[in-house]
N, C-alpha and C. Protein backbone atom coordinates (compact mmCIF):
# COMPACT_ATOMS: atom_id res chain seq x y z
N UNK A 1 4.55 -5.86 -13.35
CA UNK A 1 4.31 -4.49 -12.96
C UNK A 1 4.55 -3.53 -14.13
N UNK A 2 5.47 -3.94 -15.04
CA UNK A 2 5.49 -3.01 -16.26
C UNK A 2 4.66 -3.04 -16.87
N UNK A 3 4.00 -4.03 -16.94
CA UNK A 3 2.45 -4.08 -18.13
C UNK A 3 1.84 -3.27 -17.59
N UNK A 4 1.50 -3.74 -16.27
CA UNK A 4 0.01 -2.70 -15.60
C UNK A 4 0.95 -0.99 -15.97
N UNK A 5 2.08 -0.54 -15.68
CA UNK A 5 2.22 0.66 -16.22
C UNK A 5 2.28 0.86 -17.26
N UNK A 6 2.09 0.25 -18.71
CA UNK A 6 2.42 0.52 -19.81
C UNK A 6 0.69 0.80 -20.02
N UNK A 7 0.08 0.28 -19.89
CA UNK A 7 -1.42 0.00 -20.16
C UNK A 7 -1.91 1.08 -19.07
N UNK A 8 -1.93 1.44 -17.74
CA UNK A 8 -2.36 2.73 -17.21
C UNK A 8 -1.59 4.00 -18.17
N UNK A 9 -0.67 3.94 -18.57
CA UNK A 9 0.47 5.17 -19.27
C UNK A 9 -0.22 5.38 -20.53
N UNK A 10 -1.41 4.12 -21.52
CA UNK A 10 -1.85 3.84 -22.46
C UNK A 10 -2.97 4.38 -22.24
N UNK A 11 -4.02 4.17 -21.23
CA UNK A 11 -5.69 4.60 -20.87
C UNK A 11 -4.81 6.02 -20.68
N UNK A 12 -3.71 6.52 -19.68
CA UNK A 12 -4.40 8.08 -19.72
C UNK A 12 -4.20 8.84 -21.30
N UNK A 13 -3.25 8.17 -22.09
CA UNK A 13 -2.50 9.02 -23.13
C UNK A 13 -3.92 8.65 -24.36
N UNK A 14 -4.61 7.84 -23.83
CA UNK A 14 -5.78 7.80 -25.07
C UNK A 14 -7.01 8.68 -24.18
N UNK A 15 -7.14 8.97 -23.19
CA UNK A 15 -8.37 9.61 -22.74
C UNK A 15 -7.67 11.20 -22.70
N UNK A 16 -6.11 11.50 -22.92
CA UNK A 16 -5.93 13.10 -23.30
C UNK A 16 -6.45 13.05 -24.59
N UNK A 17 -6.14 12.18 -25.46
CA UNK A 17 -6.14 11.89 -26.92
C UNK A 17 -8.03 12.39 -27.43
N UNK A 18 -8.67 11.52 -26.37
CA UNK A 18 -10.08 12.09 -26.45
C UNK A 18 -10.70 13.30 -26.12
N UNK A 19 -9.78 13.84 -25.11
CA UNK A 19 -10.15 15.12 -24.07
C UNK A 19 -9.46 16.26 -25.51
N UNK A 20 -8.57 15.80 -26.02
CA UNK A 20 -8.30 16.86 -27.05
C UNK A 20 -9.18 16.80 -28.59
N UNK A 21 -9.50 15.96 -29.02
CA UNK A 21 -10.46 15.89 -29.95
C UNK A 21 -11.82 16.27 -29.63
N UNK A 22 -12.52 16.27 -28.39
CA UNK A 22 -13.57 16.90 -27.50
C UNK A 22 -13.36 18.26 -28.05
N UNK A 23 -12.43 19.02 -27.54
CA UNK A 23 -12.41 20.05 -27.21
C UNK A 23 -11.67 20.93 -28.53
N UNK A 24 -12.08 20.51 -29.64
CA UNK A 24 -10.56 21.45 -30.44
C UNK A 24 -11.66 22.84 -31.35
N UNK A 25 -12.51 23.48 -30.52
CA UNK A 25 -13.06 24.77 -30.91
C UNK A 25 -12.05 25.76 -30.91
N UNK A 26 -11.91 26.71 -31.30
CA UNK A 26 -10.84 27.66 -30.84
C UNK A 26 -11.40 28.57 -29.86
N UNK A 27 -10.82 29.17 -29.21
CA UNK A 27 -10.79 30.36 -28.38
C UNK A 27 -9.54 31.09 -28.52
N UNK A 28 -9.71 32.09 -28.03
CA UNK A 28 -9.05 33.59 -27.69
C UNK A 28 -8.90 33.46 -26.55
N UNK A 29 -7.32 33.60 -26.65
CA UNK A 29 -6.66 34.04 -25.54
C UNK A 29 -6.29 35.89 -24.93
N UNK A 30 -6.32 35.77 -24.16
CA UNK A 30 -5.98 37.81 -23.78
C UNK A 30 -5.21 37.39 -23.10
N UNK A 31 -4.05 38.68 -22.76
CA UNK A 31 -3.50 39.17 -21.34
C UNK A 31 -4.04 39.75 -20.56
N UNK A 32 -5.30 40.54 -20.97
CA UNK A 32 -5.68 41.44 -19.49
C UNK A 32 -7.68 41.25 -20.71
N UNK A 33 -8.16 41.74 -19.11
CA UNK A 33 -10.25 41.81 -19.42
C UNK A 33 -9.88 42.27 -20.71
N UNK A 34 -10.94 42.24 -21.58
CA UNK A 34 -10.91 43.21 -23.23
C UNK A 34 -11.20 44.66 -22.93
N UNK A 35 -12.09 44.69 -21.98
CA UNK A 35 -12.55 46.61 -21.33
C UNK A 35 -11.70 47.01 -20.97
N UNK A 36 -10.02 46.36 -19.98
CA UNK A 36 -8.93 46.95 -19.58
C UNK A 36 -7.79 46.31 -20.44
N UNK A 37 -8.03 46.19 -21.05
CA UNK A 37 -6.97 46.24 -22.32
C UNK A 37 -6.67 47.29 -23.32
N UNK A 38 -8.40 47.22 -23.94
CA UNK A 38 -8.52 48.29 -24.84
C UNK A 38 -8.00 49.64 -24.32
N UNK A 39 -8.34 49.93 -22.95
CA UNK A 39 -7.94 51.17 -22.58
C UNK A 39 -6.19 51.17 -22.12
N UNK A 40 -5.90 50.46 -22.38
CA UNK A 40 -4.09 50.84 -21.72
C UNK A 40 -3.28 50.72 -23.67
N UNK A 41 -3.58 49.57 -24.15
CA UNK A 41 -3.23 49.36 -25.37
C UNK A 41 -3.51 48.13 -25.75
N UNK A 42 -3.39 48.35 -27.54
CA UNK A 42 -3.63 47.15 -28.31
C UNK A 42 -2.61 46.21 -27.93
N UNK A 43 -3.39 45.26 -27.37
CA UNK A 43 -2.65 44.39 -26.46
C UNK A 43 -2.90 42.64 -27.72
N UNK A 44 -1.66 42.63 -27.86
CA UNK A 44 -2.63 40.75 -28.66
C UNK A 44 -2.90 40.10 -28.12
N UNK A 45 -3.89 39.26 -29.01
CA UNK A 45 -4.67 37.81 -28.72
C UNK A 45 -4.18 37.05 -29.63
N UNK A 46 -4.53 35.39 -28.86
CA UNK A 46 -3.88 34.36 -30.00
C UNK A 46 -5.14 33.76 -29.60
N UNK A 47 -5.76 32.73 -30.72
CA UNK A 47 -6.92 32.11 -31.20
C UNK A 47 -6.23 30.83 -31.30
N UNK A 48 -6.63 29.56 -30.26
CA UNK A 48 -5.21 28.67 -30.26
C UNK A 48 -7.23 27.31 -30.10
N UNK A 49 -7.04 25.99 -30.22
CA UNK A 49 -7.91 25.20 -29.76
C UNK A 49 -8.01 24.82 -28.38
N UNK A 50 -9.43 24.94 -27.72
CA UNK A 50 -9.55 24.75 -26.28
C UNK A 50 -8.62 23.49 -25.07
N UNK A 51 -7.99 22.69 -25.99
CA UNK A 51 -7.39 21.76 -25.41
C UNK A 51 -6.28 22.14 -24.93
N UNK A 52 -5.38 23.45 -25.66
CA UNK A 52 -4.08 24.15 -25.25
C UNK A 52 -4.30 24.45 -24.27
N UNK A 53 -4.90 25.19 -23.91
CA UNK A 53 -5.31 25.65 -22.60
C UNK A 53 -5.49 24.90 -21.25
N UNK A 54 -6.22 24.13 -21.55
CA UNK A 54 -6.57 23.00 -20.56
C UNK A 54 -5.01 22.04 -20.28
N UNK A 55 -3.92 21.26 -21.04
CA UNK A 55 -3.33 20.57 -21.05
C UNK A 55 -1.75 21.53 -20.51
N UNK A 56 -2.02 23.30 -20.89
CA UNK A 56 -1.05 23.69 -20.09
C UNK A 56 -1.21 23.98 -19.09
N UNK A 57 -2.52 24.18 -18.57
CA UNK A 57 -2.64 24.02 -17.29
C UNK A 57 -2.55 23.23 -16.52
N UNK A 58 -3.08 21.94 -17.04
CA UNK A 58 -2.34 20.94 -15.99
C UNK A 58 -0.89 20.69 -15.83
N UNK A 59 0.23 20.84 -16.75
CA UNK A 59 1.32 20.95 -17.12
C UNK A 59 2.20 21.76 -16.23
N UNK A 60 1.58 23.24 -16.06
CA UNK A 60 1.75 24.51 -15.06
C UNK A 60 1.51 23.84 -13.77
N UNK A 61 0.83 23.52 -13.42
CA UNK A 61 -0.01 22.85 -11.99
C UNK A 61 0.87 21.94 -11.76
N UNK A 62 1.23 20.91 -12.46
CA UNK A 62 2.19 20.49 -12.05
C UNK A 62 3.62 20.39 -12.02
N UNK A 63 3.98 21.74 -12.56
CA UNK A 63 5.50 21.77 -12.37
C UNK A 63 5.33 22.44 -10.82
N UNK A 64 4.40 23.51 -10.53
CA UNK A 64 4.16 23.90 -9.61
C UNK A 64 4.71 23.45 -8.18
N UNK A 65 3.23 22.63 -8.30
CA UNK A 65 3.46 21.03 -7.57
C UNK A 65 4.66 20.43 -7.17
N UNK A 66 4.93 20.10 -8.18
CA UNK A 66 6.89 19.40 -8.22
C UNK A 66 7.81 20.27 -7.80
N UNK A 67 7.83 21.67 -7.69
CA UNK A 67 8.52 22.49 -7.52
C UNK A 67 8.82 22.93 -5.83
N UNK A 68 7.42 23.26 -5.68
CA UNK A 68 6.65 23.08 -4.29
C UNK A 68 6.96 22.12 -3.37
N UNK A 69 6.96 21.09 -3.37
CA UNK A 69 7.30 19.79 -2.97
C UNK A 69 8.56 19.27 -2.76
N UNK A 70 9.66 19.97 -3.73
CA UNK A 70 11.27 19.97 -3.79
C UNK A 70 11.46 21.30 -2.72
N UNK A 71 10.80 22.54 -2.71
CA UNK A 71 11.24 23.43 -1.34
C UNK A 71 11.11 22.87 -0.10
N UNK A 72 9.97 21.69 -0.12
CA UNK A 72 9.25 21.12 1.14
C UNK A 72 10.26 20.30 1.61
N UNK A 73 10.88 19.56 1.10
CA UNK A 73 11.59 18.29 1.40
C UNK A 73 13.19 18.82 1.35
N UNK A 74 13.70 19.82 0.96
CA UNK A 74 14.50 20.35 1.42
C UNK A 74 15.34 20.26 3.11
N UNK A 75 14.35 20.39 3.78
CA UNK A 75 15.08 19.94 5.09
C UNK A 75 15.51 18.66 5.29
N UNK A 76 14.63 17.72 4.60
CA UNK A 76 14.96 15.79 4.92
C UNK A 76 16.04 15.86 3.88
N UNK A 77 16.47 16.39 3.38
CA UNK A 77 17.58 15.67 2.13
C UNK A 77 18.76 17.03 2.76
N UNK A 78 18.78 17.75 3.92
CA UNK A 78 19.93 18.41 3.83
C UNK A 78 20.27 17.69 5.26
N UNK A 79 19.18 16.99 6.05
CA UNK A 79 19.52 16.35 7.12
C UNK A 79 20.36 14.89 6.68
N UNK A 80 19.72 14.50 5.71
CA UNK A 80 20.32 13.06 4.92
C UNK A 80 21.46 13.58 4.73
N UNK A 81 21.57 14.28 3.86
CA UNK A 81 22.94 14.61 3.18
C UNK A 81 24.68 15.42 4.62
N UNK A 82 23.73 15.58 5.73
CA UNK A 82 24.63 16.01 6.85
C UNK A 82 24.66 14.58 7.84
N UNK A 83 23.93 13.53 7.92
CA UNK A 83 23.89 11.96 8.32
C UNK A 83 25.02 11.43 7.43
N UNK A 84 25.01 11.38 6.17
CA UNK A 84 25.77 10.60 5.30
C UNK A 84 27.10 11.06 5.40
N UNK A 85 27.26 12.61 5.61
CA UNK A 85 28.87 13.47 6.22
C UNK A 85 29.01 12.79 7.44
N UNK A 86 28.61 12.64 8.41
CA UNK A 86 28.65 11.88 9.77
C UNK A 86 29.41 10.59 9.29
N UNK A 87 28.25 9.40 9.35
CA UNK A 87 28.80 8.01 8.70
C UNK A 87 30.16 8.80 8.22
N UNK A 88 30.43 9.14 7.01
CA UNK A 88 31.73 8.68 6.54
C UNK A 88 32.78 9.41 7.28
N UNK A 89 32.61 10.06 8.39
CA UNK A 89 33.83 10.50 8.91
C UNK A 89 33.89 9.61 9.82
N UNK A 90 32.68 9.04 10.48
CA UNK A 90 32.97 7.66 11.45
C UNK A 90 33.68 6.48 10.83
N UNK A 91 33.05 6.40 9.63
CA UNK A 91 33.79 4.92 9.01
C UNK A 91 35.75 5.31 8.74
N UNK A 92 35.74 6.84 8.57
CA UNK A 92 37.41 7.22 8.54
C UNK A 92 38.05 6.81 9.77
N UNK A 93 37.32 7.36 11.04
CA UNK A 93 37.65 7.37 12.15
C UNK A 93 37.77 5.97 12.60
N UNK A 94 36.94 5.23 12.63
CA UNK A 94 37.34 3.33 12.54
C UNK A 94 38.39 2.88 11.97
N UNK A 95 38.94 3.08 10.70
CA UNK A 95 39.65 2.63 9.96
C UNK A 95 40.65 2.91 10.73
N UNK A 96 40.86 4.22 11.20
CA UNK A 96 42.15 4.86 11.59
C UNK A 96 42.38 4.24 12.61
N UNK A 97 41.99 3.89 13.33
CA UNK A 97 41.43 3.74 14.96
C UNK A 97 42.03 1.72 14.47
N UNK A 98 41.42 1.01 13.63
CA UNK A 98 42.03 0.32 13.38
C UNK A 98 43.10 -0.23 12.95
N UNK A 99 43.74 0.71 12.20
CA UNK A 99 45.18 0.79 11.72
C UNK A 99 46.03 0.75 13.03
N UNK A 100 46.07 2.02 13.78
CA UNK A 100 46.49 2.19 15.02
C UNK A 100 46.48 1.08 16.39
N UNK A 101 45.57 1.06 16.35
CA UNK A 101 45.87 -0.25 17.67
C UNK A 101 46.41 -1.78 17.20
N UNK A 102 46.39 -2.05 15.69
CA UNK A 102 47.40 -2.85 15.53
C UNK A 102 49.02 -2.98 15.43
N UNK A 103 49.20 -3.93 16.36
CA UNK A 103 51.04 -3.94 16.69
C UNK A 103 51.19 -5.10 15.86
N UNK A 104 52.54 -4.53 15.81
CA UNK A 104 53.57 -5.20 14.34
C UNK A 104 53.68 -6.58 15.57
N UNK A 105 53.93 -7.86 14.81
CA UNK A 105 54.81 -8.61 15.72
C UNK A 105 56.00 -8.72 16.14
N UNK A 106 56.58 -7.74 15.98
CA UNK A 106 58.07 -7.68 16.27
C UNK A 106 58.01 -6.81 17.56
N UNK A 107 56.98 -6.21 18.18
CA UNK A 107 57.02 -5.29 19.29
C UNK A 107 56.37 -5.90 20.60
N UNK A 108 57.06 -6.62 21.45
CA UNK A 108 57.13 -7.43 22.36
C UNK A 108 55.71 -6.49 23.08
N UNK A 109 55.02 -7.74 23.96
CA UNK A 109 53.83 -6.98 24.55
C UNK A 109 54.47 -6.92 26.04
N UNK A 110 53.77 -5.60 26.53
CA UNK A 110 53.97 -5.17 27.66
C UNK A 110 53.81 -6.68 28.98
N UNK A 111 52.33 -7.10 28.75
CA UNK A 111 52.37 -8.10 30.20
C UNK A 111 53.50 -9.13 30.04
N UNK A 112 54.06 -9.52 28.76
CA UNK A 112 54.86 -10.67 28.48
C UNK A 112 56.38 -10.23 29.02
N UNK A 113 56.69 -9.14 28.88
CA UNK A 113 57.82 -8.23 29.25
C UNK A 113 58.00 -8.48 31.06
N UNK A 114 57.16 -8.11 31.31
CA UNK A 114 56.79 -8.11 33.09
C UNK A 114 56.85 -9.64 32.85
N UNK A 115 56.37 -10.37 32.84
CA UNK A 115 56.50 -11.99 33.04
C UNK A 115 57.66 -12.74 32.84
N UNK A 116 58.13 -12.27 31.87
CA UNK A 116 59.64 -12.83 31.75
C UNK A 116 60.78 -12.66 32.72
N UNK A 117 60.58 -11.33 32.62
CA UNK A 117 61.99 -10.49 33.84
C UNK A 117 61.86 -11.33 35.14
């Protein structure tokens, strides 16, 4: 199973490898349209290759994603985590519960008491 992941981990990291040599024209980046820019202020641009763009977006998308997905599951891991408080106060409560109903042998039992007399 590690091969097949080393070799899928290998095809995608050589087809970014291609997707970025594809693409390395530059473009211009803005913060805002160039028509509503110009009018508020000289706002900069960075002139970066088309692959930046593309590879932080998927990057963005998926922290997103991951982020998204950790608010979602939030309820199953606070229910887990209030199950697992349960269990171990039961497994306290056994122990105790076991400690307790064991008698020393030196403390004569009740029916044997009645039987003797």
């Amino acid at each position: 199973m590690r091969i097949v992941k080393s070799v899928f981990l290998a095809l995608v990291g050589f087809a970014f490898f291609i997707l970025a040599l594809a693409n390395r024209d530059p473009v211009t980046l803005r913060l805002l349209p160039e028509s509503l820019g110009t009018s508020i202020s000289d706002l900069p641009t960075v002139s970066v290759p088309l692959f930046l763009p593309i590879f932080g977006s998927v990057i963005i998308g998926l922290l997103i994603g991951f982020f998204w997905e950790w608010l979602r599951e939030h309820h199953h891991r606070a229910r887990a985590s209030a199950s697992q408080r349960q269990v171990s106060r039961m497994k306290k409560e056994i122990s105790t519960l076991k400690r307790n109903t064991t008698e020393p042998d030196d403390v004569p039992d009740d029916v044997l008491a009645l039987i003797n007399d």
